[in-house]
N, C-alpha and C. Protein backbone atom coordinates (compact mmCIF):
# COMPACT_ATOMS: atom_id res chain seq x y z
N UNK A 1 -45.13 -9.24 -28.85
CA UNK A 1 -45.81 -8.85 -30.06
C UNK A 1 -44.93 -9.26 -31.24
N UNK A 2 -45.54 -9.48 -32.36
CA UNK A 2 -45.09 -9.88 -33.39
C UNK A 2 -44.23 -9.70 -34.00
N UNK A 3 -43.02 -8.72 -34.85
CA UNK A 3 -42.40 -7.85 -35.71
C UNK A 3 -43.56 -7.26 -36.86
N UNK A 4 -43.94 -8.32 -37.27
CA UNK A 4 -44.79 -7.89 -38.20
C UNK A 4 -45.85 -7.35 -38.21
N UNK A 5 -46.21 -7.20 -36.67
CA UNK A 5 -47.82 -6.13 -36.00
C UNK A 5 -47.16 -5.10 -35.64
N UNK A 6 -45.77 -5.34 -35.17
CA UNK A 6 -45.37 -4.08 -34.40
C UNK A 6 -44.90 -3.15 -35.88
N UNK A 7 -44.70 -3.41 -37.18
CA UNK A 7 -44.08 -2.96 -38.28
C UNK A 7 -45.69 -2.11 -38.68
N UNK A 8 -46.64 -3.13 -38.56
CA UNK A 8 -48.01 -2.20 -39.37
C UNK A 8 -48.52 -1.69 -38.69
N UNK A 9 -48.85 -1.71 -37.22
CA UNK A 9 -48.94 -0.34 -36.49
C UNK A 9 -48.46 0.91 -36.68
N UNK A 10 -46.79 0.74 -36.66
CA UNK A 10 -45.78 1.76 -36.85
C UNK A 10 -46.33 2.84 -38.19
N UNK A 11 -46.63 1.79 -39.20
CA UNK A 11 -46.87 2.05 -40.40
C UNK A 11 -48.25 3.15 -40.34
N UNK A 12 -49.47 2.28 -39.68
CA UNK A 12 -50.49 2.42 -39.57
C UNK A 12 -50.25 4.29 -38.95
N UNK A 13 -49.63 4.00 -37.82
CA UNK A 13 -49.78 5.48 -36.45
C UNK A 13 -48.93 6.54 -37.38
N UNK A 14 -47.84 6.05 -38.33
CA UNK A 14 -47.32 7.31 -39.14
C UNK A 14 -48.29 7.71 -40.24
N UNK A 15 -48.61 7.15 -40.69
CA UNK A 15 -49.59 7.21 -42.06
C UNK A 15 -50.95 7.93 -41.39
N UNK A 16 -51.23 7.99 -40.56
CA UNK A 16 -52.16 8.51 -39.96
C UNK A 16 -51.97 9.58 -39.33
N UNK A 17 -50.57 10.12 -39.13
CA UNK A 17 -50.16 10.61 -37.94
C UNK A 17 -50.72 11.18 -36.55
N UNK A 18 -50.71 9.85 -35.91
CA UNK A 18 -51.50 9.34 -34.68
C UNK A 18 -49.87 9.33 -33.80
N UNK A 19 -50.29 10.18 -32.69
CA UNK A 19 -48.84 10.17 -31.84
C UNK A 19 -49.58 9.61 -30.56
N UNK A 20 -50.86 9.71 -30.25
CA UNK A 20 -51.54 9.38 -28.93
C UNK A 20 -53.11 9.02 -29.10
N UNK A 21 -53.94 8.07 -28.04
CA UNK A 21 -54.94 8.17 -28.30
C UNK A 21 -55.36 7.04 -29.01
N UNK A 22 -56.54 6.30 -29.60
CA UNK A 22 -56.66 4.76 -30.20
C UNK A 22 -55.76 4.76 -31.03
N UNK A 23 -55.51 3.51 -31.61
CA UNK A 23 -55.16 3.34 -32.86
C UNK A 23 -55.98 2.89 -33.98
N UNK A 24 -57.46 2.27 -33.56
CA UNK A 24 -57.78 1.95 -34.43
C UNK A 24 -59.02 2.73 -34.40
N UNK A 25 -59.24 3.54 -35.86
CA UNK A 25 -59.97 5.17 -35.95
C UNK A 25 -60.79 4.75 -37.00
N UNK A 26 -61.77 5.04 -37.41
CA UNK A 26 -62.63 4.83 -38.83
C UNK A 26 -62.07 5.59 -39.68
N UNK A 27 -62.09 5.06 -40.81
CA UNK A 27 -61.25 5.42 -42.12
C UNK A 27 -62.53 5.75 -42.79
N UNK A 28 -62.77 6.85 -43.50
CA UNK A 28 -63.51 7.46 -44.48
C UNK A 28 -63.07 6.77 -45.80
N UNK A 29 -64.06 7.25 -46.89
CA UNK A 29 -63.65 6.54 -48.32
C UNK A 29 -62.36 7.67 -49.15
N UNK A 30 -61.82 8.47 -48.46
CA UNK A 30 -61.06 9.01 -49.22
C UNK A 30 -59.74 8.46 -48.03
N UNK A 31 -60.04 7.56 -47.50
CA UNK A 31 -58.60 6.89 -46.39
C UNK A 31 -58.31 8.05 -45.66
N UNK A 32 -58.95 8.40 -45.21
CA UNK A 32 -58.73 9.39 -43.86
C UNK A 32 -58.74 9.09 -42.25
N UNK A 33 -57.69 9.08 -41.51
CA UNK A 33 -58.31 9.03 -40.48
C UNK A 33 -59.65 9.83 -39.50
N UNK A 34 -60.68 9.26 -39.22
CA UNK A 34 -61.76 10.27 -38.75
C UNK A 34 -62.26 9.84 -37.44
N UNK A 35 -62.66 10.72 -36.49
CA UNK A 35 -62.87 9.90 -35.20
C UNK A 35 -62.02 9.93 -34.48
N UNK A 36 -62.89 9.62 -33.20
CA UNK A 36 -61.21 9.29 -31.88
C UNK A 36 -60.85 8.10 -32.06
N UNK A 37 -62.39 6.93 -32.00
CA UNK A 37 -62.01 5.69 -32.03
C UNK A 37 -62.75 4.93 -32.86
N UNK A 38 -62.67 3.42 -32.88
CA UNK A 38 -64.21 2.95 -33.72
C UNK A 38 -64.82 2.16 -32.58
N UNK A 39 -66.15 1.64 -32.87
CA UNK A 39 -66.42 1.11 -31.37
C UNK A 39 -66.20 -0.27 -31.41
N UNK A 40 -66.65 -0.79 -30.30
CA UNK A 40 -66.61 -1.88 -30.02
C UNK A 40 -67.43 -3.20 -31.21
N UNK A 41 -68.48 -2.28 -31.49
CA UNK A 41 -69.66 -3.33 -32.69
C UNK A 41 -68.73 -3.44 -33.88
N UNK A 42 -67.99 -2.36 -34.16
CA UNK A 42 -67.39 -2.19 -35.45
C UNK A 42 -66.12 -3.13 -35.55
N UNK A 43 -65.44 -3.39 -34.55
CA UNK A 43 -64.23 -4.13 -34.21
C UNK A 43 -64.74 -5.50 -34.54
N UNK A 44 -65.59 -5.48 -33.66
CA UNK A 44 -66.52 -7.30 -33.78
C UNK A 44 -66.70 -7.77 -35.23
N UNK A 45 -67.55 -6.86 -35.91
CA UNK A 45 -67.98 -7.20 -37.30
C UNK A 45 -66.61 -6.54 -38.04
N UNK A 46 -65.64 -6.54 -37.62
CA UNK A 46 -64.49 -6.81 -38.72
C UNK A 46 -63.79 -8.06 -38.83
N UNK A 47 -64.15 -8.41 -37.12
CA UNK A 47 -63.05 -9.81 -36.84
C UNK A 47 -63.75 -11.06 -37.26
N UNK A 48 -65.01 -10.69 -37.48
CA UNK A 48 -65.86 -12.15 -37.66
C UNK A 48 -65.30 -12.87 -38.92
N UNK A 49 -65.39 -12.55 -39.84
CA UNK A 49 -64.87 -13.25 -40.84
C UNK A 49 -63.33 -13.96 -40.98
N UNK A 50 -62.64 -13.03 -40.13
CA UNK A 50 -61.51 -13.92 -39.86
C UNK A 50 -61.31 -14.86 -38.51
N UNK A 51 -62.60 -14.57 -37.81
CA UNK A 51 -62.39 -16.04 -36.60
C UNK A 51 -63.17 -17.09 -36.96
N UNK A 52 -64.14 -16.90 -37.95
CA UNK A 52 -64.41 -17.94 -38.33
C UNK A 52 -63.62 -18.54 -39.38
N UNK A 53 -63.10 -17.42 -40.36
CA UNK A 53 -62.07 -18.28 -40.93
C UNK A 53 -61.01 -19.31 -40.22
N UNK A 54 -60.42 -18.95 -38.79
CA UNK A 54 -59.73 -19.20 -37.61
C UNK A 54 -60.55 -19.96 -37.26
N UNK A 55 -61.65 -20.97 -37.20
CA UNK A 55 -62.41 -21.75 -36.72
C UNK A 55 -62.68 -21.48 -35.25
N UNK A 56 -62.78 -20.17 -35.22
CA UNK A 56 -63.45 -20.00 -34.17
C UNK A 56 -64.87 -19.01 -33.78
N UNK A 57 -65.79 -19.04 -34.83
CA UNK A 57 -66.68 -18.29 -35.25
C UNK A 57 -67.81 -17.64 -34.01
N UNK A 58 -68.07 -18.07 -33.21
CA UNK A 58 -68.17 -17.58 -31.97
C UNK A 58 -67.61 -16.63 -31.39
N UNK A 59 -66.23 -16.18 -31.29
CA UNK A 59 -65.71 -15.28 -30.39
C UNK A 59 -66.03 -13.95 -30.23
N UNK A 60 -65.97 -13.08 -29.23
CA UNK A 60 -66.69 -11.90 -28.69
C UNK A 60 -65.43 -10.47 -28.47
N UNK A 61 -65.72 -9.85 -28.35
CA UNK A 61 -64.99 -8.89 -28.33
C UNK A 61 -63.65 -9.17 -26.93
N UNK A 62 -64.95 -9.31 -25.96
CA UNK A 62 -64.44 -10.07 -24.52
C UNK A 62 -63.62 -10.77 -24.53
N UNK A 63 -63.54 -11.96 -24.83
CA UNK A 63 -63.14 -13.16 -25.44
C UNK A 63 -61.28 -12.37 -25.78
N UNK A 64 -61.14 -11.61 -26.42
CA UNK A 64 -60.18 -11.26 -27.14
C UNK A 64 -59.31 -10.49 -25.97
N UNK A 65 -59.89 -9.83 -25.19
CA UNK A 65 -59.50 -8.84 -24.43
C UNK A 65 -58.46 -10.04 -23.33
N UNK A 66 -59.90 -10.58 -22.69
CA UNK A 66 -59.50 -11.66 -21.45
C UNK A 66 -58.15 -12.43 -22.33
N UNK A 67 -58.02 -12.89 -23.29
CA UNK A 67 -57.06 -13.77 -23.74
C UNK A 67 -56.25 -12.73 -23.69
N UNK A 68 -55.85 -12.17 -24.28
CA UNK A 68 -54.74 -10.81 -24.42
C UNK A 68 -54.24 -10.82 -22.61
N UNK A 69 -55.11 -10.75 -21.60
CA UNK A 69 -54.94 -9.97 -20.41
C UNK A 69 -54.11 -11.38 -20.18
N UNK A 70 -54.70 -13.07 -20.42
CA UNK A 70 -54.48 -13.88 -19.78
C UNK A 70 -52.74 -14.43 -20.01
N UNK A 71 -52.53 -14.09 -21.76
CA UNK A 71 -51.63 -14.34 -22.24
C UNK A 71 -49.91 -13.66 -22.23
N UNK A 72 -50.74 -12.43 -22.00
CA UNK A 72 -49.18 -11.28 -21.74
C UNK A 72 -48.43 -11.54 -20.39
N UNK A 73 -49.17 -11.46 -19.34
CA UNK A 73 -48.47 -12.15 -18.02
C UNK A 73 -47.65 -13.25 -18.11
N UNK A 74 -48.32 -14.41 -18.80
CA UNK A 74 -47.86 -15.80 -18.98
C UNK A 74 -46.55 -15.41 -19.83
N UNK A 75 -46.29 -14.83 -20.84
CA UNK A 75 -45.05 -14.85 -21.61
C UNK A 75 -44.06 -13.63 -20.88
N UNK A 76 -44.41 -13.29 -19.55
CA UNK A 76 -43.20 -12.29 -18.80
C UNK A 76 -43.12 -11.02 -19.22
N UNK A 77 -44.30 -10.73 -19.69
CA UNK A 77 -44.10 -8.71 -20.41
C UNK A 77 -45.17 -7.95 -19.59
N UNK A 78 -45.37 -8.56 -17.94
CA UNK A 78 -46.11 -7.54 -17.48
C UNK A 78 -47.78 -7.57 -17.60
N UNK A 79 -48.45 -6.94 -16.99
CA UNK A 79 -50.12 -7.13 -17.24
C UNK A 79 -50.32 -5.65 -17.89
């Protein structure tokens, strides 16, 4: 993982104070964390604009997961 994902997570899970459980929660308009989680539709229609910015405007939630599963093994940190 990155430094710089692992820094705004950190950021993210204190600011929220999230010790367990998703990390990524729906934020209300007063920046609240609310919810256990957000779903799956909501994840999708956040990423679209940046995979197509990423020229890859197609990609699926799936898509993201399987790469993640395919990629962590390959660099030696375990499945």
């Amino acid at each position: 993982m990155p430094t710089w994902v692992k820094v705004a997570i950190d950021s993210w899970t204190s600011a929220a104070d999230l010790v367990e459980g998703h990390v990524l929660r729906p934020v209300n308009r007063a920046d609240q964390a609310q919810g256990e989680r957000m779903s799956e539709k909501v994840v999708w229609q956040l990423l679209q604009p940046y995979a197509t910015a990423a020229g890859v405007p197609g990609i699926a939630p799936h898509d993201l997961r399987r790469s993640l599963r395919e990629d962590v093994p390959r660099r030696g940190r375990g499945a």
